[in-house]
Protein backbone atom coordinates (compact mmCIF):
# COMPACT_ATOMS: atom_id res chain seq x y z
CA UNK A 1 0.00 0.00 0.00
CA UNK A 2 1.16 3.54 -0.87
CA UNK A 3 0.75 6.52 1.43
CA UNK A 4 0.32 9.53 -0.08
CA UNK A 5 1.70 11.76 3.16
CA UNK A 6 -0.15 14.42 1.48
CA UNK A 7 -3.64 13.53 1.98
CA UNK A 8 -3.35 14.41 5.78
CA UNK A 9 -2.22 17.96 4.63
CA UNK A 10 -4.71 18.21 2.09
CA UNK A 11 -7.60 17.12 4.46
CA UNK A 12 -6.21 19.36 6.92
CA UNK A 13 -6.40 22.46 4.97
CA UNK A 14 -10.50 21.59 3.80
CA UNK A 15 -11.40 21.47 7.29
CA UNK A 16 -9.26 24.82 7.67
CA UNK A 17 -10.38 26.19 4.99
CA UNK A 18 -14.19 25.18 5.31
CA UNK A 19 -13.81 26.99 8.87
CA UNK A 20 -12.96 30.08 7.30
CA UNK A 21 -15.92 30.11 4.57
CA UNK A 22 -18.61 29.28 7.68
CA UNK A 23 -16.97 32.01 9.92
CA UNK A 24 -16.73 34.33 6.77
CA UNK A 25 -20.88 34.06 6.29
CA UNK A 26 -22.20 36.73 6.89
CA UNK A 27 -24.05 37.05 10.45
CA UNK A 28 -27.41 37.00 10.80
CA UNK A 29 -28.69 38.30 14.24
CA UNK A 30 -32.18 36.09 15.48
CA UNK A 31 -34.99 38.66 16.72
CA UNK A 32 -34.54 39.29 20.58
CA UNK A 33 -37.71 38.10 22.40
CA UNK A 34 -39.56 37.48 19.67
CA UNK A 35 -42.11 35.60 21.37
CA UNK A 36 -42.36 38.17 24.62
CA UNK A 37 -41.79 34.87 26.68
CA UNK A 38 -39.53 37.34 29.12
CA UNK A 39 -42.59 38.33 30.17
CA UNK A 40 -41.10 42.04 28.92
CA UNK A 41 -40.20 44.05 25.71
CA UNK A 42 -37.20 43.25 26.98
CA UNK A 43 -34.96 43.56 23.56
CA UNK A 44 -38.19 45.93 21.37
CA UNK A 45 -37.85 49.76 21.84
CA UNK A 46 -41.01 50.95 22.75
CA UNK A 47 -42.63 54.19 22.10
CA UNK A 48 -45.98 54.71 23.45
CA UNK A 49 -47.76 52.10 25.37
CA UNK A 50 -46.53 48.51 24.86
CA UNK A 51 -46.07 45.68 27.34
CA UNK A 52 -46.09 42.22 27.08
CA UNK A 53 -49.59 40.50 27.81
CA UNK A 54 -50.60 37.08 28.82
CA UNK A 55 -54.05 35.29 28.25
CA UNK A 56 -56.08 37.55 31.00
CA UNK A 57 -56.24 40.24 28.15
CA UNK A 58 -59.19 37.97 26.46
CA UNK A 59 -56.69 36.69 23.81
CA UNK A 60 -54.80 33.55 23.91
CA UNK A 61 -50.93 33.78 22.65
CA UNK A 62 -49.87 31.65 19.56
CA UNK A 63 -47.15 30.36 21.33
CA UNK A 64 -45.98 30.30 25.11
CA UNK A 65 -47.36 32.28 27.12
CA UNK A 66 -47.10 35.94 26.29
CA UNK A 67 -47.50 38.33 23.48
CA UNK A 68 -47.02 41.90 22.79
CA UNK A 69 -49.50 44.22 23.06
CA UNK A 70 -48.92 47.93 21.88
CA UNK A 71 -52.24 50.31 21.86
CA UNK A 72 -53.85 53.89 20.65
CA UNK A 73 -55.26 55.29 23.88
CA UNK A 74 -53.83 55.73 27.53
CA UNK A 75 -51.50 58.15 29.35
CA UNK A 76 -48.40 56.50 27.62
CA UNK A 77 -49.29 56.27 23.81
CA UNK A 78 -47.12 58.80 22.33
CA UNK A 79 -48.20 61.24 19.63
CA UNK A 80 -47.37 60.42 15.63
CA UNK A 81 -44.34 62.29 15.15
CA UNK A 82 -42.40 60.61 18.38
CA UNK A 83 -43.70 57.25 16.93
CA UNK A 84 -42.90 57.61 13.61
CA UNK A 85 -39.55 58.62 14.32
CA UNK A 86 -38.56 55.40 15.94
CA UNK A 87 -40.14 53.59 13.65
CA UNK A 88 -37.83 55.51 10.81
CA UNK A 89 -40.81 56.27 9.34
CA UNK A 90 -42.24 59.61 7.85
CA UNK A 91 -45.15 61.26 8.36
CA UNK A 92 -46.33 60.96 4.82
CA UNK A 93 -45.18 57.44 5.17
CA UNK A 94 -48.24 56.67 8.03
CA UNK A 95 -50.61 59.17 6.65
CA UNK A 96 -50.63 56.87 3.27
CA UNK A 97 -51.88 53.76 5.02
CA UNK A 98 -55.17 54.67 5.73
CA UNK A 99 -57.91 57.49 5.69
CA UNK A 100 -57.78 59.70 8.19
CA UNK A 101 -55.67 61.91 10.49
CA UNK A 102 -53.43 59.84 12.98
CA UNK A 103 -53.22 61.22 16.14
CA UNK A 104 -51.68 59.36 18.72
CA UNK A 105 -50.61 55.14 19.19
CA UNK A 106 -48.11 53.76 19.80
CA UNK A 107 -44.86 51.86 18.23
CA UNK A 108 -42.29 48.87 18.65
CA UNK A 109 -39.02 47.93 17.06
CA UNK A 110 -35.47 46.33 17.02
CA UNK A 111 -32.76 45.96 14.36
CA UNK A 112 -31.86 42.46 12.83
CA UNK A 113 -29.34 41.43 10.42
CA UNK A 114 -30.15 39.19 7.84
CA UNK A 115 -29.18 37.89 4.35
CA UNK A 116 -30.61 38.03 1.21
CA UNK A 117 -33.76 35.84 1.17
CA UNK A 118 -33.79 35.37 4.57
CA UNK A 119 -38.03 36.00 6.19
CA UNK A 120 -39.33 37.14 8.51
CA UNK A 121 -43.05 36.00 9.58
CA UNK A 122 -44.96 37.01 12.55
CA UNK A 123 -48.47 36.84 14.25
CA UNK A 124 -50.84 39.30 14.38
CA UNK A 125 -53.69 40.04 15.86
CA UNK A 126 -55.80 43.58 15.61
CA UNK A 127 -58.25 44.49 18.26
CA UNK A 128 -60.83 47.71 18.08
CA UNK A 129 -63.14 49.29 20.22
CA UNK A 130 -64.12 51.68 17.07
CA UNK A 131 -66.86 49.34 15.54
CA UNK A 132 -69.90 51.11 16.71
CA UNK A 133 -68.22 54.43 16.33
CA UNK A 134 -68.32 56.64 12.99
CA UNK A 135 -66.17 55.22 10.13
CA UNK A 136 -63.98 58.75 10.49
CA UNK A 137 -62.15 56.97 13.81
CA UNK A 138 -60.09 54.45 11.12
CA UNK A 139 -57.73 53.20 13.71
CA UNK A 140 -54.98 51.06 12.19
CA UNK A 141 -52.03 48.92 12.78
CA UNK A 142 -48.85 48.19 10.06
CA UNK A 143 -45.52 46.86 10.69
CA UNK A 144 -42.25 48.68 9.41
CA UNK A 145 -39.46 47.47 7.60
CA UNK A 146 -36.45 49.97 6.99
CA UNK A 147 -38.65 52.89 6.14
CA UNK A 148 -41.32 51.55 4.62
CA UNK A 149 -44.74 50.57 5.89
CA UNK A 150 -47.34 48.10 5.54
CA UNK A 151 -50.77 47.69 6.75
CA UNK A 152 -51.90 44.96 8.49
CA UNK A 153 -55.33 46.09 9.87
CA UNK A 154 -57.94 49.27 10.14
CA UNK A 155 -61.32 49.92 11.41
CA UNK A 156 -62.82 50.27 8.03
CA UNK A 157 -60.53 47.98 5.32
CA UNK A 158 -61.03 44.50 8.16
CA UNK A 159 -63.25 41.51 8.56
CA UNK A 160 -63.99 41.35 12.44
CA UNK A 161 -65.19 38.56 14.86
CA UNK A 162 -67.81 40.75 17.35
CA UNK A 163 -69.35 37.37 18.63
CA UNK A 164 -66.98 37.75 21.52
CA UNK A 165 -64.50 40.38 21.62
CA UNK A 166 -61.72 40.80 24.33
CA UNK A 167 -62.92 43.19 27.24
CA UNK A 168 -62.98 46.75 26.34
CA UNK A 169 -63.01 46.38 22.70
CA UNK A 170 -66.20 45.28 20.23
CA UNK A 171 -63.92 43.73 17.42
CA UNK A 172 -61.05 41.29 16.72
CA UNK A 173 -59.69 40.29 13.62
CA UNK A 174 -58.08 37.37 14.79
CA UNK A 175 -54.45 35.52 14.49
CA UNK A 176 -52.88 35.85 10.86
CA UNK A 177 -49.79 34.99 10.27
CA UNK A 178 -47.59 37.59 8.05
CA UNK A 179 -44.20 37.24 6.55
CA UNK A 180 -41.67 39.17 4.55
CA UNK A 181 -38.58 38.23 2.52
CA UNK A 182 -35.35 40.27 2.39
CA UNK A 183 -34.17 41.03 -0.89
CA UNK A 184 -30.71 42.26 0.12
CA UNK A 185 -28.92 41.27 2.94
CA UNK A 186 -27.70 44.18 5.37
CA UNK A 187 -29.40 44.89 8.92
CA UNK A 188 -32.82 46.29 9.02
CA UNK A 189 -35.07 48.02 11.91
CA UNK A 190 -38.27 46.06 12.12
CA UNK A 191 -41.36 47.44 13.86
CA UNK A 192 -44.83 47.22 14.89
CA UNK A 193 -47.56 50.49 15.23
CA UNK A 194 -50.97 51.14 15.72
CA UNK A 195 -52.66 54.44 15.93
CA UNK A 196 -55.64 56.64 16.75
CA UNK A 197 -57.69 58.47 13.80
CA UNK A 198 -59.33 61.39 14.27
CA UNK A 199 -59.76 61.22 18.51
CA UNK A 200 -57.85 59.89 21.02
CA UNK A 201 -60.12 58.23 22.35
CA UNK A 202 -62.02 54.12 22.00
CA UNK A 203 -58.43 52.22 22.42
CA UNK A 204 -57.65 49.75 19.33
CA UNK A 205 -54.25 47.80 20.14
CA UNK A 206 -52.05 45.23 17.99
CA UNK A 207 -50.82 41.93 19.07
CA UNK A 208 -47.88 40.35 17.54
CA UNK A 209 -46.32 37.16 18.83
CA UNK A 210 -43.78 34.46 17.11
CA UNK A 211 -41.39 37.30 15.50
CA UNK A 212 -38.77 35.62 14.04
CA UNK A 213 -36.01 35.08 11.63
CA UNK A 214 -34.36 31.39 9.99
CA UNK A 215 -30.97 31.67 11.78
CA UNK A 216 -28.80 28.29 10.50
CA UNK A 217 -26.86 26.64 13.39
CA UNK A 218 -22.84 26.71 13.71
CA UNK A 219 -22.94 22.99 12.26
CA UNK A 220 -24.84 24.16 9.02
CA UNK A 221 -22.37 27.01 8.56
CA UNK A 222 -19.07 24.89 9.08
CA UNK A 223 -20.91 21.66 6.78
CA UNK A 224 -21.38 24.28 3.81
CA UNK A 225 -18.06 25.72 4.27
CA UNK A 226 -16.34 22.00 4.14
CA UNK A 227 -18.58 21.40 0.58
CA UNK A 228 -17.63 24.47 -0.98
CA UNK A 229 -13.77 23.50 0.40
CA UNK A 230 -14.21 19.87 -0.91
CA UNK A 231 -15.55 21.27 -4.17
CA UNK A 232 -12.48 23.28 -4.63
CA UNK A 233 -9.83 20.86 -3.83
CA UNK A 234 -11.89 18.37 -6.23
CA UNK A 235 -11.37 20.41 -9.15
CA UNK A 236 -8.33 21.33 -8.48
CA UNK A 237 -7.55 17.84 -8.19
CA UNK A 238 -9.41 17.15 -11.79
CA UNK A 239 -8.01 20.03 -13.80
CA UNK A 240 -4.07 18.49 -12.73
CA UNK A 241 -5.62 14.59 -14.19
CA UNK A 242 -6.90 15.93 -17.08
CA UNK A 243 -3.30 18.14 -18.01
CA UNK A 244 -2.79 21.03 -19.53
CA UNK A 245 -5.60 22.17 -22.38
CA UNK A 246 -5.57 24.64 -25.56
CA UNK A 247 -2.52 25.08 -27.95
């Protein structure tokens, strides 16, 4: 039997080299208390009035045991500007989501780093005490992404369940699930809002639970770093068989 002493080497320098593709990935940075399972916002910034709510607020979390709850009326909801602001959002930006002057609400965020076609889904749920008001109070809640905004719910564009709403509202929509893909990878604030229209008055809130982000584990990283290396030394390894080509 012949031993090629360079196989060792060779073998040696995939691993190495597979170890430097995995820790050369980019990072990607899971969503901090996604799930409010702290018990806190622990991890969100929170502008307004936001806290994170068990079951006893009539709804029952998607997963574990708590959920975030951010709402439009109280002595803590902030006005637009403040909330728009840490949102990175612009005025214009929350006054083309729905009809109606925002007043005050309240809003939620964190950064995340992710890579291109990474997702991020969440849980939603959009509560309103508005129903038997005058379609002019079009409360509404959106999430954020990097500047731009998205609606998820208002008084007057949503299907609601009144059979039997949470205490102290007259409407739910329900759970849906929501999720966006990231076109370019980079890090991106993420946020939650939900505001007043027209009064500040008849709270509406938003629930979001089971924010998160595909993060691959160490293993994943290192295992695609060693098939890229393998794939490498494989040609290389083919190209000297085959000899030298052309004229």
């Amino acid at each position: 039997m012949i031993w090629n002493s360079t196989l060792p080497r060779r073998m040696a320098l995939v691993i190495m080299f597979g170890g430097l593709l995995a820790a050369a990935a980019p990072a990607r940075a899971a969503v901090v208390n996604g799930g409010f399972e702290t018990g806190t916002v622990s991890g969100w910034t929170v502008v307004g009035s936001g806290h994170a709510s068990d079951s006893t607020v009539g709804v029952f979390p998607t997963e574990g045991s708590y959920q975030g709850y951010i709402e439009t009326t109280g002595n803590f909801t902030a006005l637009v500007p403040a909330v728009a602001a840490s949102l990175g959002l612009t005025a214009s930006t929350i006054l083309g989501l729905g009809a109606g002057t925002p007043t005050n609400g309240t809003g939620i965020s964190q950064v995340v780093t992710v890579n291109a076609g990474d997702t991020l889904t969440f849980d939603w749920n959009f509560l309103t005490d508005e129903l038997n008001e005058s379609a002019t109070f079009n409360d509404f809640g959106f999430f954020s992404i990097a500047g731009d905004a998205f609606l998820l719910a208002s008084r007057n564009s949503s299907t609601y369940d009144t059979t039997s709403p949470p205490a102290g509202f007259d409407g739910q929509t329900g759970w849906a699930s929501q999720s966006y893909t990231f076109a370019t990878g980079g890090s991106y604030q993420i946020g939650f809002g939900v505001f007043n229209v027209d009064d500040s008055g008849h709270n509406s809130a938003l629930l979001i639970d089971h924010v998160s982000l595909p993060v691959p584990e160490p293993s994943t990283l290192l295992l695609a770093g060693l098939g890229s290396s393998s794939l490498l030394l494989w040609r290389r390894r083919h190209r000297k068989l085959a000899g030298p080509t052309g004229c």
